[in-house]
C-alpha atoms as a PDB file:
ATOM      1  CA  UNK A   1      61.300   3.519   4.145  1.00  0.00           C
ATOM      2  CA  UNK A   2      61.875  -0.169   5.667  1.00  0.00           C
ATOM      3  CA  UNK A   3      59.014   0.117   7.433  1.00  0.00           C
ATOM      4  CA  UNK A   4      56.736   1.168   4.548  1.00  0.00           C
ATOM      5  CA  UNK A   5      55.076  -1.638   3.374  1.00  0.00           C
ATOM      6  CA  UNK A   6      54.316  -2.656   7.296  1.00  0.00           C
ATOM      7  CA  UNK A   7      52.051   0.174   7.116  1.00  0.00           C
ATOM      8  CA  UNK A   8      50.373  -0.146   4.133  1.00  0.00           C
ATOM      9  CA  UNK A   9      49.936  -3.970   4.954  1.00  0.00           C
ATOM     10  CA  UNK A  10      48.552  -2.938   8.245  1.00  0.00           C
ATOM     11  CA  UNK A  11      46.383  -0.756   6.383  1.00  0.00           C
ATOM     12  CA  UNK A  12      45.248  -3.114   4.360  1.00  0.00           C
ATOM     13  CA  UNK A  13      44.685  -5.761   6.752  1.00  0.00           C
ATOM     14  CA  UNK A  14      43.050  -2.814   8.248  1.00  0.00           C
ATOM     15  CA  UNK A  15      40.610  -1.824   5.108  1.00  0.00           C
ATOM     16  CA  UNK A  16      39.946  -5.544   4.451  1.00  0.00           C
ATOM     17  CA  UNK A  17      39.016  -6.152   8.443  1.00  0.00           C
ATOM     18  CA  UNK A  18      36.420  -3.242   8.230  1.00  0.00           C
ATOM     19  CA  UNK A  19      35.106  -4.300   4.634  1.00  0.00           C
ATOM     20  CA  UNK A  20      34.643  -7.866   6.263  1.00  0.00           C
ATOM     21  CA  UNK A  21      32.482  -6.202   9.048  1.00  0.00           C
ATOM     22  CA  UNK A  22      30.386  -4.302   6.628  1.00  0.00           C
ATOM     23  CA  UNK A  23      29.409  -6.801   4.424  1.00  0.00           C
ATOM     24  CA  UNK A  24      28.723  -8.852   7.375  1.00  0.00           C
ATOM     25  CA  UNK A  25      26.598  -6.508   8.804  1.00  0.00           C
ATOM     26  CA  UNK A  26      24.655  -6.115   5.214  1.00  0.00           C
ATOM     27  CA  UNK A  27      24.471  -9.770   5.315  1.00  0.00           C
ATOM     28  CA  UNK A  28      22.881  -9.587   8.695  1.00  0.00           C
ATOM     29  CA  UNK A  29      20.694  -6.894   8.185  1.00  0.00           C
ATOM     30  CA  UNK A  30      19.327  -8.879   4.624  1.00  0.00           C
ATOM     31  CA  UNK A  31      18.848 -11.954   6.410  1.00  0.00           C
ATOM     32  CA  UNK A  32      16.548 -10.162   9.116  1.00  0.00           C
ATOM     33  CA  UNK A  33      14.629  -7.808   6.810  1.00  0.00           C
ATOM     34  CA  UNK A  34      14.016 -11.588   4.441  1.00  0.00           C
ATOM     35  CA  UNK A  35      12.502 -12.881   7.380  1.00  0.00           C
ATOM     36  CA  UNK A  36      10.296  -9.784   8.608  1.00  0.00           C
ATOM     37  CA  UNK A  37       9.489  -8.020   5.388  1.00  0.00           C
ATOM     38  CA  UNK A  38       5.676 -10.598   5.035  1.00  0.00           C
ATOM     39  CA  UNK A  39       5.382  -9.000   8.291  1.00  0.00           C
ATOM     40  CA  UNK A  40       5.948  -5.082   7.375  1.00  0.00           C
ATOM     41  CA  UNK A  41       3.910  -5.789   4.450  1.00  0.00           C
ATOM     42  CA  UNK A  42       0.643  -7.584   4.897  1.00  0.00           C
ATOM     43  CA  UNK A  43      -1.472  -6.914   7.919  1.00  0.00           C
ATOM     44  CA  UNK A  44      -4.593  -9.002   8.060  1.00  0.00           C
ATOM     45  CA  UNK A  45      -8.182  -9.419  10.083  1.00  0.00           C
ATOM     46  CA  UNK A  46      -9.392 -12.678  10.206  1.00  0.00           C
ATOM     47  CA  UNK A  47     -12.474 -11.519  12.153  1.00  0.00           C
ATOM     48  CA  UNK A  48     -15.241  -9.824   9.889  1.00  0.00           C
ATOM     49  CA  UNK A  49     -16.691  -7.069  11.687  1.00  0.00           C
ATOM     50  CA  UNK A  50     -19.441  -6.495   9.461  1.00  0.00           C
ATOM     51  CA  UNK A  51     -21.507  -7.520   6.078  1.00  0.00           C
ATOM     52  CA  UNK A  52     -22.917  -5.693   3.531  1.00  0.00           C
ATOM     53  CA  UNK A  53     -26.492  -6.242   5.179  1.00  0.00           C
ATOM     54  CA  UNK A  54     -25.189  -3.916   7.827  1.00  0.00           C
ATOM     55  CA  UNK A  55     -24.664  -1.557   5.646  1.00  0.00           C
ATOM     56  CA  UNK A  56     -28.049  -1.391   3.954  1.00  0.00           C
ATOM     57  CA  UNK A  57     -26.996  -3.468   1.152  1.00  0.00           C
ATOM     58  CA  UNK A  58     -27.940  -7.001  -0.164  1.00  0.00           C
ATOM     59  CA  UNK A  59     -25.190  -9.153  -1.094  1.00  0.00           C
ATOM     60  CA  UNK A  60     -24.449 -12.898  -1.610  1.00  0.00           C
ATOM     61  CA  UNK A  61     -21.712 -14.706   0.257  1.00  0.00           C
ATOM     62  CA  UNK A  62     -19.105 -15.868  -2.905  1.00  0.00           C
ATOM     63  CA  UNK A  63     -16.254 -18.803  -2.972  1.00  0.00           C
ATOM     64  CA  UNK A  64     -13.485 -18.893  -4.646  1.00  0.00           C
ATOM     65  CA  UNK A  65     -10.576 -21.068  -5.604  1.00  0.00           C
ATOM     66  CA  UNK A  66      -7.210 -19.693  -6.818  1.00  0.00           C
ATOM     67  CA  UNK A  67      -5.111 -21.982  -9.404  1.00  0.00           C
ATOM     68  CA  UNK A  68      -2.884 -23.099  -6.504  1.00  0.00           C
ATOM     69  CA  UNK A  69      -6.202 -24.404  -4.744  1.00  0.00           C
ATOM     70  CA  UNK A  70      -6.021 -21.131  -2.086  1.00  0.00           C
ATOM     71  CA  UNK A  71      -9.530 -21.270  -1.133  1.00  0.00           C
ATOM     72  CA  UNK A  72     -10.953 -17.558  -0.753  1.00  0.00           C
ATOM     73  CA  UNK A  73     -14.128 -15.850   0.451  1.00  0.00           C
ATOM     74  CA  UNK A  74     -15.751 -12.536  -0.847  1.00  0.00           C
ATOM     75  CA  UNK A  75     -18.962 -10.860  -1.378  1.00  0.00           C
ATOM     76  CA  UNK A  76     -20.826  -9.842  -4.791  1.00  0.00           C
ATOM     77  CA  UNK A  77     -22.686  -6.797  -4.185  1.00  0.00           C
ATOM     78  CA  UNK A  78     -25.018  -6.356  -7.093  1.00  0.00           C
ATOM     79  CA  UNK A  79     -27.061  -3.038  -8.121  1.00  0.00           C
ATOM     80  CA  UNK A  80     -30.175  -3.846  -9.979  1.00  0.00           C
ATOM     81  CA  UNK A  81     -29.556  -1.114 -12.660  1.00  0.00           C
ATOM     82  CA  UNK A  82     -25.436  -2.046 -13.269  1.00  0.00           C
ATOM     83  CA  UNK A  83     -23.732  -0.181 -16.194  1.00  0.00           C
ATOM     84  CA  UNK A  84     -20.554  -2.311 -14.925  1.00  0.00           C
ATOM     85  CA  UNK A  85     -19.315  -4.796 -12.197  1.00  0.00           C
ATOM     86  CA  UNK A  86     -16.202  -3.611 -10.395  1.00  0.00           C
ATOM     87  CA  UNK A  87     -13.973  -5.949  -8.652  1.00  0.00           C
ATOM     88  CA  UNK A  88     -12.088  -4.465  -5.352  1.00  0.00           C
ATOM     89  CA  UNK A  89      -9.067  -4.802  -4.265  1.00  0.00           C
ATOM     90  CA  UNK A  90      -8.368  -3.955  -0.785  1.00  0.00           C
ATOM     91  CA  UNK A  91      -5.074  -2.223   1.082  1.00  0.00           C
ATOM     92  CA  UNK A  92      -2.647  -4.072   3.344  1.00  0.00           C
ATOM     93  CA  UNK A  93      -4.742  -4.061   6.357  1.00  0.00           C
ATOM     94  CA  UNK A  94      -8.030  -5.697   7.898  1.00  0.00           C
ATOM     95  CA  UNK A  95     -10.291  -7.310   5.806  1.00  0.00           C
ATOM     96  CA  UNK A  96     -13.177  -6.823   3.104  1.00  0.00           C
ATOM     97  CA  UNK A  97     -15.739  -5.909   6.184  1.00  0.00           C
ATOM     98  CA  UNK A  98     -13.418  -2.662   6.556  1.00  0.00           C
ATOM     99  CA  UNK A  99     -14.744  -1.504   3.395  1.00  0.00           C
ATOM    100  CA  UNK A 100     -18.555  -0.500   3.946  1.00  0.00           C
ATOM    101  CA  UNK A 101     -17.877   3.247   3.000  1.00  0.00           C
ATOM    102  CA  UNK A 102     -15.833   2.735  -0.111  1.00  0.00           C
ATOM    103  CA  UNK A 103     -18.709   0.269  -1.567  1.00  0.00           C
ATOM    104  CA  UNK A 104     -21.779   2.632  -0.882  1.00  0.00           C
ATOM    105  CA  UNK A 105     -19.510   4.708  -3.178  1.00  0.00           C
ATOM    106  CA  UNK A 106     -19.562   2.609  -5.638  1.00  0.00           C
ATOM    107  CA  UNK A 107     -22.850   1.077  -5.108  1.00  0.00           C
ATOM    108  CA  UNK A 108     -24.106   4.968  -5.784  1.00  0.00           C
ATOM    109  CA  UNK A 109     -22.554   5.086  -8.753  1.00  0.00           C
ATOM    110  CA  UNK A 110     -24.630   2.232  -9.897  1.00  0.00           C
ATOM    111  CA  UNK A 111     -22.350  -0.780  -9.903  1.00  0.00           C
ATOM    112  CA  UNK A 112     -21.881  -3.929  -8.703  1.00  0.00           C
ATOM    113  CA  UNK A 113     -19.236  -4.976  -6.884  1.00  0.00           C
ATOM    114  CA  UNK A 114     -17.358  -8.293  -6.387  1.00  0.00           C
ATOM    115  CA  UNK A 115     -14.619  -7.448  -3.267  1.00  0.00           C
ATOM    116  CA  UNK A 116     -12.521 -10.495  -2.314  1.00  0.00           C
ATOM    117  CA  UNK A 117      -9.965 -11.255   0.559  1.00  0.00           C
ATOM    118  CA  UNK A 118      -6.294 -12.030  -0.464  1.00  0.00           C
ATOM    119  CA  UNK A 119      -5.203 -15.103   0.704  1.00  0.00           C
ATOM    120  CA  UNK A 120      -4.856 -15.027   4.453  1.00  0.00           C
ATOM    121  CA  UNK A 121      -7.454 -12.286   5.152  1.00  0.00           C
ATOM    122  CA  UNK A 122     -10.683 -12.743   6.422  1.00  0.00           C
ATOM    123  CA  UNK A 123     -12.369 -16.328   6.000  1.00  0.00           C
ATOM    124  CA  UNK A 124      -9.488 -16.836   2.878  1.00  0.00           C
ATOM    125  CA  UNK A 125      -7.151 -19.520   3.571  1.00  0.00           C
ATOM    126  CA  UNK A 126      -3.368 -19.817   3.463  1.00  0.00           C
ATOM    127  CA  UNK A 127      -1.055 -16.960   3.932  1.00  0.00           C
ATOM    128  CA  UNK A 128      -0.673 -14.064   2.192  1.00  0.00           C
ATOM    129  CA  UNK A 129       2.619 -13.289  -0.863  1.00  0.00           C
ATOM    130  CA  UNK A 130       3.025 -11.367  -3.629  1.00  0.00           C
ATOM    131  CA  UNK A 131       2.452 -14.039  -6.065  1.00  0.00           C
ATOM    132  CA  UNK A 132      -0.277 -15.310  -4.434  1.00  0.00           C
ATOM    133  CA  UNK A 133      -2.640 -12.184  -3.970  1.00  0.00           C
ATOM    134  CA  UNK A 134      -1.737 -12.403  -7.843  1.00  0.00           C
ATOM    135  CA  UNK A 135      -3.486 -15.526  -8.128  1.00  0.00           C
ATOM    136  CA  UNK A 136      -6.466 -14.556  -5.852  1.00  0.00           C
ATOM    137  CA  UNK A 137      -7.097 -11.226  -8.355  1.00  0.00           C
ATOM    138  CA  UNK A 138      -7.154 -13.841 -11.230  1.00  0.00           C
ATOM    139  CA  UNK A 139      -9.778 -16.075  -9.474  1.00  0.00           C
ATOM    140  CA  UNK A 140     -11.910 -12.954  -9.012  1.00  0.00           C
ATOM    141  CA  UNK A 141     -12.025 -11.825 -12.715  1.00  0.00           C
ATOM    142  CA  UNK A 142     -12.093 -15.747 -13.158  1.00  0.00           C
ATOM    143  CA  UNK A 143     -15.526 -16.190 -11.223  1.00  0.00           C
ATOM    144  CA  UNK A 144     -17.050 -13.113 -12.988  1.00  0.00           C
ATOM    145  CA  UNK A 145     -16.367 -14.514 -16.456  1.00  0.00           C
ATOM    146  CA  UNK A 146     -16.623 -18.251 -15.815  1.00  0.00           C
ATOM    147  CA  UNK A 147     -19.302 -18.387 -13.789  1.00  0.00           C
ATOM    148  CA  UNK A 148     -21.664 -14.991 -13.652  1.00  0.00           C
ATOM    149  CA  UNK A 149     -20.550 -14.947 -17.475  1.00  0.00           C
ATOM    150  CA  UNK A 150     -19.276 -11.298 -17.577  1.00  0.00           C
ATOM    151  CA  UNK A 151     -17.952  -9.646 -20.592  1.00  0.00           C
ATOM    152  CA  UNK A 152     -14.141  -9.220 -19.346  1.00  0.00           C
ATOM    153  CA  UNK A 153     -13.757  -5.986 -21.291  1.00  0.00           C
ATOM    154  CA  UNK A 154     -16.787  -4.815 -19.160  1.00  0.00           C
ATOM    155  CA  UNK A 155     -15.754  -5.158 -15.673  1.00  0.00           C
ATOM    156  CA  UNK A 156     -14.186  -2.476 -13.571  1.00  0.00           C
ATOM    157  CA  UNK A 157     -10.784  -3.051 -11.959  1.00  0.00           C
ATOM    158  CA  UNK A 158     -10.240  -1.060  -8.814  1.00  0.00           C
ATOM    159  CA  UNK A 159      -7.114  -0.940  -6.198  1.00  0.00           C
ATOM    160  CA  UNK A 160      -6.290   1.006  -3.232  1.00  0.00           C
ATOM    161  CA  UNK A 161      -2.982   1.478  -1.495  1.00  0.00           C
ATOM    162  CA  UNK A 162      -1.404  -2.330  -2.189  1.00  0.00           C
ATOM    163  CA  UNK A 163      -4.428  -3.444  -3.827  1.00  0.00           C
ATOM    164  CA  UNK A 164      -3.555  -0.955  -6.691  1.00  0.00           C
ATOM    165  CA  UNK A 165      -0.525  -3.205  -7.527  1.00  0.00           C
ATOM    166  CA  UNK A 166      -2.937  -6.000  -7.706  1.00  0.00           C
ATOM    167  CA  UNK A 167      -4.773  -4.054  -9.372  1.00  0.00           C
ATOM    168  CA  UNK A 168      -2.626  -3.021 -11.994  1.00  0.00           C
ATOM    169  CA  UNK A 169      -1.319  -6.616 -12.485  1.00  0.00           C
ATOM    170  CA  UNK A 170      -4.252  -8.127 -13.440  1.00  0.00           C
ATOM    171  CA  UNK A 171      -5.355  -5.000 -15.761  1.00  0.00           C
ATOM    172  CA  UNK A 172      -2.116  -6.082 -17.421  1.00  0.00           C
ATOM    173  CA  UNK A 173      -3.239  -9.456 -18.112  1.00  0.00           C
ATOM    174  CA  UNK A 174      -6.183  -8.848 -20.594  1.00  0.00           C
ATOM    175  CA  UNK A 175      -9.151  -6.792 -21.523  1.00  0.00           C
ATOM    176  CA  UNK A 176     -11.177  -4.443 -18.947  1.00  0.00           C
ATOM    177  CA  UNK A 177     -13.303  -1.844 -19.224  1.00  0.00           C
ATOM    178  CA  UNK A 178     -10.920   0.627 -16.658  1.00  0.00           C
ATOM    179  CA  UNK A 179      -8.867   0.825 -14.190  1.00  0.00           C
ATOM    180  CA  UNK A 180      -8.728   2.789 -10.917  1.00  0.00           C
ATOM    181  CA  UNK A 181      -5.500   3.325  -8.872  1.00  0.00           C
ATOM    182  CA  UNK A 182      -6.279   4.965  -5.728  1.00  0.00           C
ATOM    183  CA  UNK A 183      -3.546   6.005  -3.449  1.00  0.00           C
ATOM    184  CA  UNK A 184      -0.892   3.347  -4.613  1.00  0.00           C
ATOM    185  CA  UNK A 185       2.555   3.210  -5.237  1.00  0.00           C
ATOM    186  CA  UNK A 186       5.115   2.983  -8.289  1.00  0.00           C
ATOM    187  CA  UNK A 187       7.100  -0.170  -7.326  1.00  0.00           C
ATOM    188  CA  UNK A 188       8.150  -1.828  -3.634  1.00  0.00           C
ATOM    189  CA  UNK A 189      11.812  -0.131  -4.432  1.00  0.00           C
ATOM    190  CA  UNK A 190      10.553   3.353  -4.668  1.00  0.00           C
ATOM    191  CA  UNK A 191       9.153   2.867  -1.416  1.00  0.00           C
ATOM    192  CA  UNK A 192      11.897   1.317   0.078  1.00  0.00           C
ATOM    193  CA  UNK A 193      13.991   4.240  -1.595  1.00  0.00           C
ATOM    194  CA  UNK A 194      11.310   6.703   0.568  1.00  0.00           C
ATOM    195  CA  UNK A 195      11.306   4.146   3.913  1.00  0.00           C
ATOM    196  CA  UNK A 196      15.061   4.098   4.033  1.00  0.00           C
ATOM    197  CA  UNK A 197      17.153   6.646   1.496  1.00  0.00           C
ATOM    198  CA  UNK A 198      20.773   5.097   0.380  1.00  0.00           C
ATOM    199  CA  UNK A 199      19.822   2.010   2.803  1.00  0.00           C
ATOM    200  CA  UNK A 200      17.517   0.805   0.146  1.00  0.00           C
ATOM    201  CA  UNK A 201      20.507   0.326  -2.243  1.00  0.00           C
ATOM    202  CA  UNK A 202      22.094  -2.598  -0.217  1.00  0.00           C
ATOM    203  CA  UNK A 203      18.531  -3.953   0.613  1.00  0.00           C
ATOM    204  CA  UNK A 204      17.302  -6.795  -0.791  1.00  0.00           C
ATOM    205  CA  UNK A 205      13.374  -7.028  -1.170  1.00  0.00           C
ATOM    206  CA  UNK A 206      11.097  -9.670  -1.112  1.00  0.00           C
ATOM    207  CA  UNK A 207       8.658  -8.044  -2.999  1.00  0.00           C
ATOM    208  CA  UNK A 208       9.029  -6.307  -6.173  1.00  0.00           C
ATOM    209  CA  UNK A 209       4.765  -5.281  -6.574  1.00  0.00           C
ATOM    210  CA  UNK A 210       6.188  -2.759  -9.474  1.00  0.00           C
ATOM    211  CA  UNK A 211       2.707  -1.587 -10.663  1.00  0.00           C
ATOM    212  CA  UNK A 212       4.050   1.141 -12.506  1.00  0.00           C
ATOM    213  CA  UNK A 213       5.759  -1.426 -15.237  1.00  0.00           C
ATOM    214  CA  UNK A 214       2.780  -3.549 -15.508  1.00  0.00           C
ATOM    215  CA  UNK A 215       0.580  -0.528 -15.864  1.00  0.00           C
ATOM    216  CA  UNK A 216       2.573   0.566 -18.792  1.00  0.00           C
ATOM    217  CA  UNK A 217       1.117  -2.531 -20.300  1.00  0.00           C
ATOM    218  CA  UNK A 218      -2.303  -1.947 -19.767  1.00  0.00           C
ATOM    219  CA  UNK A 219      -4.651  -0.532 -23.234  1.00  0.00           C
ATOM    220  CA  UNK A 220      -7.807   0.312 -20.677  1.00  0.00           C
ATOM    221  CA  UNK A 221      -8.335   3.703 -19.561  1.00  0.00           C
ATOM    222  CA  UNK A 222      -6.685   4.507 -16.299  1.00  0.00           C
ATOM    223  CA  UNK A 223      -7.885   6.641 -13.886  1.00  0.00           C
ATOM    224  CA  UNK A 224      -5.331   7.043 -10.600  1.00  0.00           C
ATOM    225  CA  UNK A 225      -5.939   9.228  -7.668  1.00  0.00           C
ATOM    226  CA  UNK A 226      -3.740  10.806  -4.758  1.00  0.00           C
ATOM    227  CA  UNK A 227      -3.507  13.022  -2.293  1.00  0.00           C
ATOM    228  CA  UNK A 228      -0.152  15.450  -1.517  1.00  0.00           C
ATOM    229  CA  UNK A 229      -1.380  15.033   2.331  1.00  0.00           C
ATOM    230  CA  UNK A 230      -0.869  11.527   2.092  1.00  0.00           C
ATOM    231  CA  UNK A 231       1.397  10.901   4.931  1.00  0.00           C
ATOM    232  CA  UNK A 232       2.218   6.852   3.822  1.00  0.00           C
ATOM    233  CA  UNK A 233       2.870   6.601   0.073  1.00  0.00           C
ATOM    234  CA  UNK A 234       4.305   9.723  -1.342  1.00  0.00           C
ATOM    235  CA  UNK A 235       2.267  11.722  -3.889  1.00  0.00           C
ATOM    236  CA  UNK A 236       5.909  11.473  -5.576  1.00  0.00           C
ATOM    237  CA  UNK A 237       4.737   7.734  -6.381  1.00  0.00           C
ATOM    238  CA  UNK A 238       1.286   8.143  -7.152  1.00  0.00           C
ATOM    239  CA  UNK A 239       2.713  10.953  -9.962  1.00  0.00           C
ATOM    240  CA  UNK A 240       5.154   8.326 -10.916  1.00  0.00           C
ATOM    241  CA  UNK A 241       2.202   5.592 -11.311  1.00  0.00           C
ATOM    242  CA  UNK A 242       0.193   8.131 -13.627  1.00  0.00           C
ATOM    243  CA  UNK A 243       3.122   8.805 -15.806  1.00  0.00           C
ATOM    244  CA  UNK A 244       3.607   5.213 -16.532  1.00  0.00           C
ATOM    245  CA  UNK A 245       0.046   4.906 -17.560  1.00  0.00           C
ATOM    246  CA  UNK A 246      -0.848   4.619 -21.495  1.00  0.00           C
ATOM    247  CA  UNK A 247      -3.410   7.181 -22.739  1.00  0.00           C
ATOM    248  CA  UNK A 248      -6.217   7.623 -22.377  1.00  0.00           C
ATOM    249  CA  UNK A 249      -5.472   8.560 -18.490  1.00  0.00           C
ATOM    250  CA  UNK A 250      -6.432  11.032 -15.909  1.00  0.00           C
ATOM    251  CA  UNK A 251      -5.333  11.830 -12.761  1.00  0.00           C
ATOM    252  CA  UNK A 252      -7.184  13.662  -9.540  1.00  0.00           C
ATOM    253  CA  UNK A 253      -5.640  15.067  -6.986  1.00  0.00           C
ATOM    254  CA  UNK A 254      -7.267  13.824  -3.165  1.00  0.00           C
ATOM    255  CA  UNK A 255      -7.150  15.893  -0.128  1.00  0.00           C
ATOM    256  CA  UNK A 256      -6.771  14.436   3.351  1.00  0.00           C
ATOM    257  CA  UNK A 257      -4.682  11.279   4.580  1.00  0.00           C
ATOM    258  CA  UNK A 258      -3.863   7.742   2.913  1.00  0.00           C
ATOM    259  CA  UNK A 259      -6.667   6.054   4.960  1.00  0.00           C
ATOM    260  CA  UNK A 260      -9.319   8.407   4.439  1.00  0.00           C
ATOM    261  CA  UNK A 261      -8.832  10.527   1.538  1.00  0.00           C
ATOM    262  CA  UNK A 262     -11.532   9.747  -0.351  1.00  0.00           C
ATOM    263  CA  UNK A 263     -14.169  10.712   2.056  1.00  0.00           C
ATOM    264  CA  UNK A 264     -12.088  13.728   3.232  1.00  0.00           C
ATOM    265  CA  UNK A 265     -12.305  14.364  -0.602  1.00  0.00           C
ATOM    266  CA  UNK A 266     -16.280  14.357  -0.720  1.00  0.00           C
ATOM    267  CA  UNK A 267     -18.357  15.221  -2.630  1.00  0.00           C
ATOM    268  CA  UNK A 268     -15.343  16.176  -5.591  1.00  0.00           C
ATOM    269  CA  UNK A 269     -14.013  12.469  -4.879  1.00  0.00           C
ATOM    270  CA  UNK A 270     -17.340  11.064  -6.470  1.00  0.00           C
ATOM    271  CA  UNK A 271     -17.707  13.025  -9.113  1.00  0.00           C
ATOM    272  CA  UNK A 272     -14.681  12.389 -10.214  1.00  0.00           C
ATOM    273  CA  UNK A 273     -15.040   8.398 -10.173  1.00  0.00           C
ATOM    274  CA  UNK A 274     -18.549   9.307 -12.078  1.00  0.00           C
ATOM    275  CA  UNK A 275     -17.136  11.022 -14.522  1.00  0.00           C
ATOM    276  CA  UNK A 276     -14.570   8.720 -15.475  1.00  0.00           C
ATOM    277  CA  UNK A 277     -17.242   5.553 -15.409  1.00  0.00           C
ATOM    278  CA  UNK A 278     -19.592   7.861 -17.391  1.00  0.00           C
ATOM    279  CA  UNK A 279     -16.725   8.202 -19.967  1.00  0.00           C
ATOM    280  CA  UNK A 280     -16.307   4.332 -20.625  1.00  0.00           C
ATOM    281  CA  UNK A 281     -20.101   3.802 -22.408  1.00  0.00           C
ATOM    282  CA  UNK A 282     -22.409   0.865 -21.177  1.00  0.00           C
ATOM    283  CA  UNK A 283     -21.622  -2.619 -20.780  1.00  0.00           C
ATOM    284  CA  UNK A 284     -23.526  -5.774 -19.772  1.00  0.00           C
ATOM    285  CA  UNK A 285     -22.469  -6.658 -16.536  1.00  0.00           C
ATOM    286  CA  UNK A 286     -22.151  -9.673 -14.904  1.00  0.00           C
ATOM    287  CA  UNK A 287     -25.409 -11.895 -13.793  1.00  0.00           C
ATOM    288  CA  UNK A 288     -26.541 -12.313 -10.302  1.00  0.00           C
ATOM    289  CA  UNK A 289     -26.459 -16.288  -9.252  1.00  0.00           C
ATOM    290  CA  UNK A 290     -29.274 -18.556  -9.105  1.00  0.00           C
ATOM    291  CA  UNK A 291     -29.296 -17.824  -5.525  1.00  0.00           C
ATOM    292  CA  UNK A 292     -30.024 -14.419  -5.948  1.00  0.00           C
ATOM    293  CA  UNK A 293     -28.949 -11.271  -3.460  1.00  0.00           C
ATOM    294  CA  UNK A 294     -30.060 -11.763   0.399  1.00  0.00           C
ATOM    295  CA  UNK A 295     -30.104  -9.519   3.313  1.00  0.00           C
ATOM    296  CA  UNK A 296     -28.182 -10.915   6.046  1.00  0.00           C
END
């Protein structure tokens, strides 16, 4: 019995010891994943490896300045018979010259397009966040109002991957004519709950990119897409998204891989993004510039 409370101090001193070497190791493990999580998350090409004009289409080289005075570059893609101007939003990786296929898409369809790079991407200056590839959607929408003198309840608002949690945020921010979420994700802790299960409790994250709450706050029809194949962001997620959508919604499912999807998808993936534009009415889109569309 004397030698009782030994133990159970030794125990303690024990319990506390390994408690101390836990939360150390947490600590640790934080402190790296603060410092490489910009790194795990945005991947950009500063080289362009095409234009439009290689792709058949005209196009006109377009500046832009975020509030913060981020100075961005993008292209405006216009089709001379527009029902609506879409603005694009681009994944995690490369740049907007990556995108040739997904524009013919749209330029088929019959609508312009305004696709920008975030903030560290491409010709964009500074270096890409959260909060400011935030800022670089707003001076999109910004440029299409202000200066081509757009209707903001007529323009198109289009994300894929990460750019559908740009997407979503600036839908949630006033009036568009639709929304479409293409192979995105709920909210950076679901996917950190998928990356690393019961690890992502202790975790804490940069980013928060929770498109699924700001979508609940959006009045525009949403239309989301995703494939069960995909083989980076869960289906799981994209579901999630949808459900968090107001009415009216719709959802499609893709077939093929996160990258590629929507041409693996063909012809059914284009129909589908035609039906839902055909189901929003005409608009007046925005106005070319003064400098008109060039081949380059």
């Amino acid at each position: 019995m004397l030698g009782l409370p030994t133990s159970v101090a030794d125990l303690a001193s024990g319990l506390l010891s390994g408690l101390g070497w836990i939360a150390s190791a947490i600590l640790l493990l934080n402190a790296a994943m603060w410092l490489l999580q910009p790194g795990m998350v945005f991947y950009p090409t500063r080289v362009l490896d095409a234009t439009p004009a290689d792709w058949g289409l005209q196009f006109e080289d377009v500046e832009l300045t975020a509030s913060d005075g981020t100075r961005l570059h993008g292209w405006f893609i216009p089709h001379p018979d527009a029902t609506h101007t879409l603005i694009f939003f681009h994944g995690n990786t490369g740049n907007i010259s990556h995108r040739g296929d997904s524009i013919a898409i749209f330029h088929r369809l019959g609508l312009s397009v305004l696709i920008i790079d975030y903030r560290g991407y491409g010709r964009s200056s500074g270096r890409p966040s959260e909060a400011g590839i935030y800022r670089d959607a707003l001076a999109a929408r910004d440029h299409l109002v202000g200066v081509r003198g757009g209707d903001p309840a007529s323009i198109l608002i289009f994300g894929r991957s990460l750019g559908a949690s740009v997407a979503a945020d600036l839908a949630s921010r006033g009036p568009s004519a639709g929304v479409i979420l293409e192979s995105g994700f709920s909210s950076a802790r679901d996917m950190a709950r998928h990356l690393y299960p019961g690890l992502h409790r202790v975790l804490y994250l940069r980013f928060d990119f929770d498109a699924a709450e700001r979508l609940s706050r959006v009045r525009s029809p949403v239309l989301v897409l995703h494939s069960p194949d995909d083989e980076i962001v869960p289906y799981a997620l994209g579901r999630k998204l949808f459900e968090a959508a107001r009415e009216p919604k719709r959802f499609v499912d893709l077939r093929g891989d996160h990258n590629n999807g929507f041409l693996a998808s063909q012809p059914d993936y284009e129909r589908s993004l035609a039906a839902f534009i055909s189901s929003l009415g005409p608009s007046q889109p925005p106005e070319t510039s003064d400098e008109s569309a060039r081949n380059r």
